[in-house]
PDB file of N, CA and C in Angstrom:
ATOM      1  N   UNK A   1     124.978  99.589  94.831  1.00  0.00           N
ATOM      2  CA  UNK A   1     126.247  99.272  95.454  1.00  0.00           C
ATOM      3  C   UNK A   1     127.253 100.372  95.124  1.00  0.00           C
ATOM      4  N   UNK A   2     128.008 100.874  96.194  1.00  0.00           N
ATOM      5  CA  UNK A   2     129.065 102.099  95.702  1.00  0.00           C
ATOM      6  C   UNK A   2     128.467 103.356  95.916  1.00  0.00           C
ATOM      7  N   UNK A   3     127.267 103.318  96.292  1.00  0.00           N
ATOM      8  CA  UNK A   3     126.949 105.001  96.186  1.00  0.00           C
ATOM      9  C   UNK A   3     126.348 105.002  97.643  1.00  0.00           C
ATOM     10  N   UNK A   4     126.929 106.163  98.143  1.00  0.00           N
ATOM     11  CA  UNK A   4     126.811 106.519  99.404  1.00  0.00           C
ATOM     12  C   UNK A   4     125.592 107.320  99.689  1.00  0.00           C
ATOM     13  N   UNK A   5     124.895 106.940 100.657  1.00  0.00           N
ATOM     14  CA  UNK A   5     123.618 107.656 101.175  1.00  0.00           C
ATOM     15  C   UNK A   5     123.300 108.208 102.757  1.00  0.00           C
ATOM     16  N   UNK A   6     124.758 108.378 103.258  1.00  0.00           N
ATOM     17  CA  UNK A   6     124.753 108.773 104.562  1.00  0.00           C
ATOM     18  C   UNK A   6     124.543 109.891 104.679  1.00  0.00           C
ATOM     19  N   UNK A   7     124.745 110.985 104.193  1.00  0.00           N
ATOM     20  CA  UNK A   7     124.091 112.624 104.629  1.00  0.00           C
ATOM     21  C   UNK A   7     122.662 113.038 103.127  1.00  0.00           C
ATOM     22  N   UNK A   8     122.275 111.727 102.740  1.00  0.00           N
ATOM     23  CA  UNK A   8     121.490 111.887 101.536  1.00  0.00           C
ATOM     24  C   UNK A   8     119.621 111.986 102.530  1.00  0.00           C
ATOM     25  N   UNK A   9     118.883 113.255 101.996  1.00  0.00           N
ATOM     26  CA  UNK A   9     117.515 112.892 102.024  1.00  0.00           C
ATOM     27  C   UNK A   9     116.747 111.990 100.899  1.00  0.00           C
ATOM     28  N   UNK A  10     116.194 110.854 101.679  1.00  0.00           N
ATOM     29  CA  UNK A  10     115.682 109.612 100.806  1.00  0.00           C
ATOM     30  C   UNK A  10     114.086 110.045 101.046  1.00  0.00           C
ATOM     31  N   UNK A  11     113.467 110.016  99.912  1.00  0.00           N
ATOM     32  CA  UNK A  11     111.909 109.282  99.875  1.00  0.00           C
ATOM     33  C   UNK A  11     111.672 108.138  99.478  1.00  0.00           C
ATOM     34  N   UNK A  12     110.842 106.968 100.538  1.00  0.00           N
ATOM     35  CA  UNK A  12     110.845 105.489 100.119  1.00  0.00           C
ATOM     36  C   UNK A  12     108.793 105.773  99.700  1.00  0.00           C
ATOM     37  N   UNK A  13     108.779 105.475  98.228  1.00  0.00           N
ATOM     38  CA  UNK A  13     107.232 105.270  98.338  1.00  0.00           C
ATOM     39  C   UNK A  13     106.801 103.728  98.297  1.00  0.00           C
ATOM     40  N   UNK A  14     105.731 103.260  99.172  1.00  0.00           N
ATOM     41  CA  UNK A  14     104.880 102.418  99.097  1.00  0.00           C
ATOM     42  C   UNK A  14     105.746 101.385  99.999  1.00  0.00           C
ATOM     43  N   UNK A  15     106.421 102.012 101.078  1.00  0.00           N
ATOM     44  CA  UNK A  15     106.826 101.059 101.861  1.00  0.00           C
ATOM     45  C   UNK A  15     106.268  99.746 103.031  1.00  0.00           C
ATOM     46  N   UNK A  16     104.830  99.961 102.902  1.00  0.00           N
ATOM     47  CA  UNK A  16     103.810  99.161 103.301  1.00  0.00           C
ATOM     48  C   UNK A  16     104.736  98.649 104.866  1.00  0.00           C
ATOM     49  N   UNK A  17     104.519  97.332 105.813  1.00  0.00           N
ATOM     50  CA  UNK A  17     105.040  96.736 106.643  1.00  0.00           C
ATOM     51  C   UNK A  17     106.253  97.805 106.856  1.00  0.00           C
ATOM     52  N   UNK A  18     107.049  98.021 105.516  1.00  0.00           N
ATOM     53  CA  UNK A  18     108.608  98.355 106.350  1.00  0.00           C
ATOM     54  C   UNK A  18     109.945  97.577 106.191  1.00  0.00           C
ATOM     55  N   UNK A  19     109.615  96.458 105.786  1.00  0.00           N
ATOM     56  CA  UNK A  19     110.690  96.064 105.862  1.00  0.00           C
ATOM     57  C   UNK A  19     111.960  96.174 105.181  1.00  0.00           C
ATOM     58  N   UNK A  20     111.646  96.793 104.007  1.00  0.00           N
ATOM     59  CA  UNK A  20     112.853  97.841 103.340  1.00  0.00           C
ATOM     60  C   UNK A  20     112.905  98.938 104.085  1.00  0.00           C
ATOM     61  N   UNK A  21     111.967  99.473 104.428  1.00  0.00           N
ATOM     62  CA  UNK A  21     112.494 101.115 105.347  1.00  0.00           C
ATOM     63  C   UNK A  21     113.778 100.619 106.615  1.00  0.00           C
ATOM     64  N   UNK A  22     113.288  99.117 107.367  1.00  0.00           N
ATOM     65  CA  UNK A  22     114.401  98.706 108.298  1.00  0.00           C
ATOM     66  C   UNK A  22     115.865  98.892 108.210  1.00  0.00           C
ATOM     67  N   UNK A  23     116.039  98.223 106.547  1.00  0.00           N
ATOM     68  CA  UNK A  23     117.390  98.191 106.348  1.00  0.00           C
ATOM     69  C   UNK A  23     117.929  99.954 105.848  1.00  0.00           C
ATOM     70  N   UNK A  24     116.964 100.477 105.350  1.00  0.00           N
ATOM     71  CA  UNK A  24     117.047 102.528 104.403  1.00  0.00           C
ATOM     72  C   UNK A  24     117.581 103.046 105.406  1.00  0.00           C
ATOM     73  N   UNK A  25     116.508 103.168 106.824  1.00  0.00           N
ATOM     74  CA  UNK A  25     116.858 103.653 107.730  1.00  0.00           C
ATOM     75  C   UNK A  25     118.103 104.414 108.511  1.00  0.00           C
ATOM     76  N   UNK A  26     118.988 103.069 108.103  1.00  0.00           N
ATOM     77  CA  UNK A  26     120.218 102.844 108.871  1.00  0.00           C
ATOM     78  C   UNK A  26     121.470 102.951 107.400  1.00  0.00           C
ATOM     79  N   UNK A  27     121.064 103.585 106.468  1.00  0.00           N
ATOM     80  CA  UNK A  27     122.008 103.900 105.002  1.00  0.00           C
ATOM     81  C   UNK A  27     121.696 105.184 104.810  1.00  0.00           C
ATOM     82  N   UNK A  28     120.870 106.211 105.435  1.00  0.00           N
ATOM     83  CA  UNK A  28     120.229 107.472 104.899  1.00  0.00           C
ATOM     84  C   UNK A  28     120.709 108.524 105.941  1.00  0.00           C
ATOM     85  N   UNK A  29     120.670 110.052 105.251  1.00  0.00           N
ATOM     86  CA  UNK A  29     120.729 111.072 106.350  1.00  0.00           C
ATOM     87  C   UNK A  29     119.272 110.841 106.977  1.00  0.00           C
ATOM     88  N   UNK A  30     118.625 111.073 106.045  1.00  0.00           N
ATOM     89  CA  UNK A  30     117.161 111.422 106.584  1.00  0.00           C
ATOM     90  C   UNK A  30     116.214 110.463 105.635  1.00  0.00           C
ATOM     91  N   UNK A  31     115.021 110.320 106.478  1.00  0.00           N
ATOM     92  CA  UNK A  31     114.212 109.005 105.489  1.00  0.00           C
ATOM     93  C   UNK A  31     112.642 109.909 105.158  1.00  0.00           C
ATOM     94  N   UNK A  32     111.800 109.868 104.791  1.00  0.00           N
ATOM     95  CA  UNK A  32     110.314 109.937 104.280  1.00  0.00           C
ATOM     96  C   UNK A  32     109.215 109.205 103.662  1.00  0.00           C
ATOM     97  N   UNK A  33     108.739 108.294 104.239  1.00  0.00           N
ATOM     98  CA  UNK A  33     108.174 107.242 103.604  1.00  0.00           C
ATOM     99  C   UNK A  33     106.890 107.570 103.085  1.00  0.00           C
ATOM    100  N   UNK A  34     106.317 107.655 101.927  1.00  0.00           N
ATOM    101  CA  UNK A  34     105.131 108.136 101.948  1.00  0.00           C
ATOM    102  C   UNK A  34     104.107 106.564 101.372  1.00  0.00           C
ATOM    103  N   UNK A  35     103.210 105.794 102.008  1.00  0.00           N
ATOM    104  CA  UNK A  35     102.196 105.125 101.948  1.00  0.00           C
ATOM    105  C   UNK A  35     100.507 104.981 101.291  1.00  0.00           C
ATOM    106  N   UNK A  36     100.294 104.085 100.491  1.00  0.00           N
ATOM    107  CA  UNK A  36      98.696 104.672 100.641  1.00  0.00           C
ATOM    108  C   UNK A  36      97.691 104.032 101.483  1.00  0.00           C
ATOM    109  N   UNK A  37      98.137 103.073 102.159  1.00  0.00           N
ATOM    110  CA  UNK A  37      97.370 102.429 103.087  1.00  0.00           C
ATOM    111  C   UNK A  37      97.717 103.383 104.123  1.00  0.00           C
ATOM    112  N   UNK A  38      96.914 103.600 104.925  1.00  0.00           N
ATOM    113  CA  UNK A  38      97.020 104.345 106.185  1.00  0.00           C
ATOM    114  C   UNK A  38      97.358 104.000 107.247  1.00  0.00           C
ATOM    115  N   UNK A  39      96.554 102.429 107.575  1.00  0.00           N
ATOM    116  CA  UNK A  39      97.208 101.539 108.754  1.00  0.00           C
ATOM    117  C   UNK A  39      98.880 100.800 108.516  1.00  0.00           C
ATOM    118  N   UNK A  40      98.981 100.907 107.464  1.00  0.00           N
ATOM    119  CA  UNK A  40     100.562 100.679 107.070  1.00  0.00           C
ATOM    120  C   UNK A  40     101.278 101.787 107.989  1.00  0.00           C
ATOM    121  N   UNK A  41     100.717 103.007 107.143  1.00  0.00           N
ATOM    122  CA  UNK A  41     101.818 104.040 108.007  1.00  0.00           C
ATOM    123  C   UNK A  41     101.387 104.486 109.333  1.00  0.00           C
ATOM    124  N   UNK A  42     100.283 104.317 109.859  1.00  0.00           N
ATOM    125  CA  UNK A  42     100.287 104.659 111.050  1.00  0.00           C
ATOM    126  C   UNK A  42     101.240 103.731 112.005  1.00  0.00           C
ATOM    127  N   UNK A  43     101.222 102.322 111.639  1.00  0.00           N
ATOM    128  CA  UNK A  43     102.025 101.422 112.441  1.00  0.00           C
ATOM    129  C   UNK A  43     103.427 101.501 111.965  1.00  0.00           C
ATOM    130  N   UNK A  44     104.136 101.827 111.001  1.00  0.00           N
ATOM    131  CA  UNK A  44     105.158 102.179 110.371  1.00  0.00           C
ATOM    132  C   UNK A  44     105.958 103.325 111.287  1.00  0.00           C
ATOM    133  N   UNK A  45     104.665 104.268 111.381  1.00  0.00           N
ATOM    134  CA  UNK A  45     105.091 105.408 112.077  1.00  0.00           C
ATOM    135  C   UNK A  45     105.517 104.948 113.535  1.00  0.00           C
ATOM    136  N   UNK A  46     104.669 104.165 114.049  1.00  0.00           N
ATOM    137  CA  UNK A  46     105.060 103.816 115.492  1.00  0.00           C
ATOM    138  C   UNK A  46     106.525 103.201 115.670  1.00  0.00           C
ATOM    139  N   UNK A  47     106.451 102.628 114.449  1.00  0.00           N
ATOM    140  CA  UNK A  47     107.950 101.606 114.600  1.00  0.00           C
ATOM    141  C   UNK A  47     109.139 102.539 114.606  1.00  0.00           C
ATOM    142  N   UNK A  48     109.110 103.458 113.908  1.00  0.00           N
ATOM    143  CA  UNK A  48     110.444 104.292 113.484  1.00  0.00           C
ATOM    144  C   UNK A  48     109.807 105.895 113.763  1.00  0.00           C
ATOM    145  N   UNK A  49     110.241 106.426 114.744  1.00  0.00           N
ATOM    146  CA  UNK A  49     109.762 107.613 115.207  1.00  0.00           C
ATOM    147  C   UNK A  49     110.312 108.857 114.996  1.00  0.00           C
ATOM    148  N   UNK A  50     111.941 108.443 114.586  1.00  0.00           N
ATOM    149  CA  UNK A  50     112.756 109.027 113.596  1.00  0.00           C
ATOM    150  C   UNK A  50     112.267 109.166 112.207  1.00  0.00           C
ATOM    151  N   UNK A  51     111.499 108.364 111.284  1.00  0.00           N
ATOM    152  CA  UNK A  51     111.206 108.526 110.261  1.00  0.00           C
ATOM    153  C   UNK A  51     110.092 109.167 110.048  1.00  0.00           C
ATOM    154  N   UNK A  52     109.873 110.176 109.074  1.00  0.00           N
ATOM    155  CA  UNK A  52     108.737 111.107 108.462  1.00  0.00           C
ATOM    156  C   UNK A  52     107.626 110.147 107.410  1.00  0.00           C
ATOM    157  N   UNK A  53     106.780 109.618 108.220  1.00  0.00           N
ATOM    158  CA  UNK A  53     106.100 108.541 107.434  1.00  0.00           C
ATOM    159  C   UNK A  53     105.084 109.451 107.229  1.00  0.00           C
ATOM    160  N   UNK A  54     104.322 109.159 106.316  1.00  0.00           N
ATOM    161  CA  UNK A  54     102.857 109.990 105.719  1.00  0.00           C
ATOM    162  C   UNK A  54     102.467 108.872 104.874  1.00  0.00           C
ATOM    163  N   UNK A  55     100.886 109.145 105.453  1.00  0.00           N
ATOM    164  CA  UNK A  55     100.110 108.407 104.043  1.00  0.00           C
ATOM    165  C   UNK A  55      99.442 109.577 103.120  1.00  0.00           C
ATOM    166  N   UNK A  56      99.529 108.650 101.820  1.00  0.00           N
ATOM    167  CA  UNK A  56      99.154 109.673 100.565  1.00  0.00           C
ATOM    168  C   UNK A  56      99.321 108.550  99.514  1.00  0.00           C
ATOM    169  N   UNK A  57      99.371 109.445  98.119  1.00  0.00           N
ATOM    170  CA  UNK A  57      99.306 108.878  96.966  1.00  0.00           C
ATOM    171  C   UNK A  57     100.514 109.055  96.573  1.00  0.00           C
ATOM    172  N   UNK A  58     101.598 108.185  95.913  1.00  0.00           N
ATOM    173  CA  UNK A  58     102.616 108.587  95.157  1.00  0.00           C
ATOM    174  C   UNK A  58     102.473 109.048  93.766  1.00  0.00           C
ATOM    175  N   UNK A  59     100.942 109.112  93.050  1.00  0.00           N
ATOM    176  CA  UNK A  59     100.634 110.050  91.911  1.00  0.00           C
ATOM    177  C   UNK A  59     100.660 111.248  92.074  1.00  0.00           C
ATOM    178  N   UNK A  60     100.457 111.635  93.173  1.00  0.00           N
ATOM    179  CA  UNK A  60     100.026 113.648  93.557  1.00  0.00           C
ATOM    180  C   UNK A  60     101.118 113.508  94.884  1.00  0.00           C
ATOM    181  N   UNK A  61     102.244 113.490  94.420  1.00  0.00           N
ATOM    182  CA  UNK A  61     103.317 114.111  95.529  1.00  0.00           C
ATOM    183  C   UNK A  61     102.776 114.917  96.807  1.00  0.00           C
ATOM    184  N   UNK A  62     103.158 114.842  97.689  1.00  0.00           N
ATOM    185  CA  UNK A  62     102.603 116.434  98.579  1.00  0.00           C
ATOM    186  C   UNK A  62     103.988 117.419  98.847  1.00  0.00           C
ATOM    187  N   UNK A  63     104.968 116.867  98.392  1.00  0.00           N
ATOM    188  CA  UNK A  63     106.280 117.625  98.304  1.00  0.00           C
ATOM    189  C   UNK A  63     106.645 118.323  97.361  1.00  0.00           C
ATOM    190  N   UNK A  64     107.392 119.567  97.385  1.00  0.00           N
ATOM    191  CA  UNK A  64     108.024 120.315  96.512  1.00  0.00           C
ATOM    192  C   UNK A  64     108.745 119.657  95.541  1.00  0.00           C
ATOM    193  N   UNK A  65     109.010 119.784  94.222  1.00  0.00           N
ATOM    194  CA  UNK A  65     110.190 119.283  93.879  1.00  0.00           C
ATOM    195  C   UNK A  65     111.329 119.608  94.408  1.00  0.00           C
ATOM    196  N   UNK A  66     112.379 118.727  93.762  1.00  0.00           N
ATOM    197  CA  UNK A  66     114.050 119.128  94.870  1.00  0.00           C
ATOM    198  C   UNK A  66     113.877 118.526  96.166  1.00  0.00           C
ATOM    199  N   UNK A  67     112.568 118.421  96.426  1.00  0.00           N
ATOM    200  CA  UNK A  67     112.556 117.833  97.997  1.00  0.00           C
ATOM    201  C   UNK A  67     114.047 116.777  98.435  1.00  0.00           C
ATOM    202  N   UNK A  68     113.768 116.109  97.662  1.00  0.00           N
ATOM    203  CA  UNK A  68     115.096 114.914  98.264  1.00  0.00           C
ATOM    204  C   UNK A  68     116.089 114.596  97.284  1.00  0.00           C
ATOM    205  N   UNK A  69     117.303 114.059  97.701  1.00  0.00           N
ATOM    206  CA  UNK A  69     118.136 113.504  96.727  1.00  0.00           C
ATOM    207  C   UNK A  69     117.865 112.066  96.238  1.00  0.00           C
ATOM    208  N   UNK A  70     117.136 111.329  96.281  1.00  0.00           N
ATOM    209  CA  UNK A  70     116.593 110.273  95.726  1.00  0.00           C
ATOM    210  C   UNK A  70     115.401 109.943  96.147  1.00  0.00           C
ATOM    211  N   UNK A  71     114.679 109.204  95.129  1.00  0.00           N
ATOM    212  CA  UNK A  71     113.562 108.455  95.504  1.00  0.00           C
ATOM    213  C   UNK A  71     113.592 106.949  95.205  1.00  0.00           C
ATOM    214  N   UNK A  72     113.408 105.991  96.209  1.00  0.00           N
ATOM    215  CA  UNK A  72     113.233 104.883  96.083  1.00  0.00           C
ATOM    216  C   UNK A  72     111.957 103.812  96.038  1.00  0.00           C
ATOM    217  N   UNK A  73     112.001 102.969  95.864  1.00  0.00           N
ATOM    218  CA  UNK A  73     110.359 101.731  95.783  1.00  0.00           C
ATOM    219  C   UNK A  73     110.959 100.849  95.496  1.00  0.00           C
ATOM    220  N   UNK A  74     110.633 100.238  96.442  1.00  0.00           N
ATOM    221  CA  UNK A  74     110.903  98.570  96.940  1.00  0.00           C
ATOM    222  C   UNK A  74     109.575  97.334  96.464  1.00  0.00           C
ATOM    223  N   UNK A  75     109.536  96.305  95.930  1.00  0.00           N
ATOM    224  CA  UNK A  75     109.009  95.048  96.142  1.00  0.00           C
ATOM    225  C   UNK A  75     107.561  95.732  95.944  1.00  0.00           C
ATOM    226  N   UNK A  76     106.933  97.258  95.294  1.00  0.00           N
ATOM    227  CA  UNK A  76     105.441  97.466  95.485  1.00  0.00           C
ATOM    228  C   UNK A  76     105.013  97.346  94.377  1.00  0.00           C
ATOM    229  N   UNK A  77     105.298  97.295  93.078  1.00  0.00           N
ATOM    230  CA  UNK A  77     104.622  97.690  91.964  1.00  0.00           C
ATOM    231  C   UNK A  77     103.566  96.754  91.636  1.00  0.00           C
ATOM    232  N   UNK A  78     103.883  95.668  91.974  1.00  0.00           N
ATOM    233  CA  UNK A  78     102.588  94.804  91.424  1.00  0.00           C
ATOM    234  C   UNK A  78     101.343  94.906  92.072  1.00  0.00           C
ATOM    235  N   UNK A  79     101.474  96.454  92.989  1.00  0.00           N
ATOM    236  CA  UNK A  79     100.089  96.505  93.761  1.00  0.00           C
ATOM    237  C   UNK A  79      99.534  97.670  92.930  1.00  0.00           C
ATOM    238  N   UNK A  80     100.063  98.037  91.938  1.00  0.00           N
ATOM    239  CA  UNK A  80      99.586  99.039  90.826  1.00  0.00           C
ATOM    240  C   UNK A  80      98.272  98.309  89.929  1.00  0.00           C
ATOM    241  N   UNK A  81      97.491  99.300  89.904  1.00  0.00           N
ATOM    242  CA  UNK A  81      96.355  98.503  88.812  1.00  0.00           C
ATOM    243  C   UNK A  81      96.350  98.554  87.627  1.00  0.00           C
ATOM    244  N   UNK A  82      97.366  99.360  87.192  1.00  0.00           N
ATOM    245  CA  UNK A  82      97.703  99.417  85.783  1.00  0.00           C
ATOM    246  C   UNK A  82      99.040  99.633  85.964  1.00  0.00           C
ATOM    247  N   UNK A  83      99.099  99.410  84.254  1.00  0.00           N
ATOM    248  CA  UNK A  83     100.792 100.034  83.822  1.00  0.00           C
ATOM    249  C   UNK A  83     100.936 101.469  83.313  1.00  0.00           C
ATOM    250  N   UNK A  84      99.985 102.293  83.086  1.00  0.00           N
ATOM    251  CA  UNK A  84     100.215 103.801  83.444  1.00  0.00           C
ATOM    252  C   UNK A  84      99.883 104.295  84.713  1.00  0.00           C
ATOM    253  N   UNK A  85      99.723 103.633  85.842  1.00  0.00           N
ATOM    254  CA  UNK A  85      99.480 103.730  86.946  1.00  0.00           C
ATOM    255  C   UNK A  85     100.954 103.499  87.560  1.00  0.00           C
TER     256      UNK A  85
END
């Protein structure tokens, strides 16, 4: 609350369905969702055509550092199989 994200580049990992990317979307300069299910982001991708969806791993980045001014994760962690995971 209070912090502004309108000219901000966001990475959302493990946004699965989307339904946090719905509301990001519309708070962000620019969005990047990166997924590890694939059919997540392929249909993700369809939904928001504006957004840079990719599937991958959020352990092995495929981005530079500096890439974005924040990174976010929504509602995913308990799909982690561990806690150093």
């Amino acid at each position: 609350d209070g912090i502004s994200l309108e000219r901000a580049s966001v990475l959302e990992l493990g946004p699965g369905p989307g339904l946090t990317t719905d509301w990001l979307v519309q708070q962000v300069g620019s969005l990047t969702c990166l997924d590890y299910d694939a059919a997540d982001a392929t249909a993700l991708a369809r939904r928001h055509p504006g957004v840079d969806v990719r599937h991958g791993d959020a352990t092995a980045l495929p981005f530079a550092s500096g890439s974005f001014d924040a990174v976010v994760c929504f509602t995913m962690l308990h799909h982690l199989p561990t806690a150093a995971a």
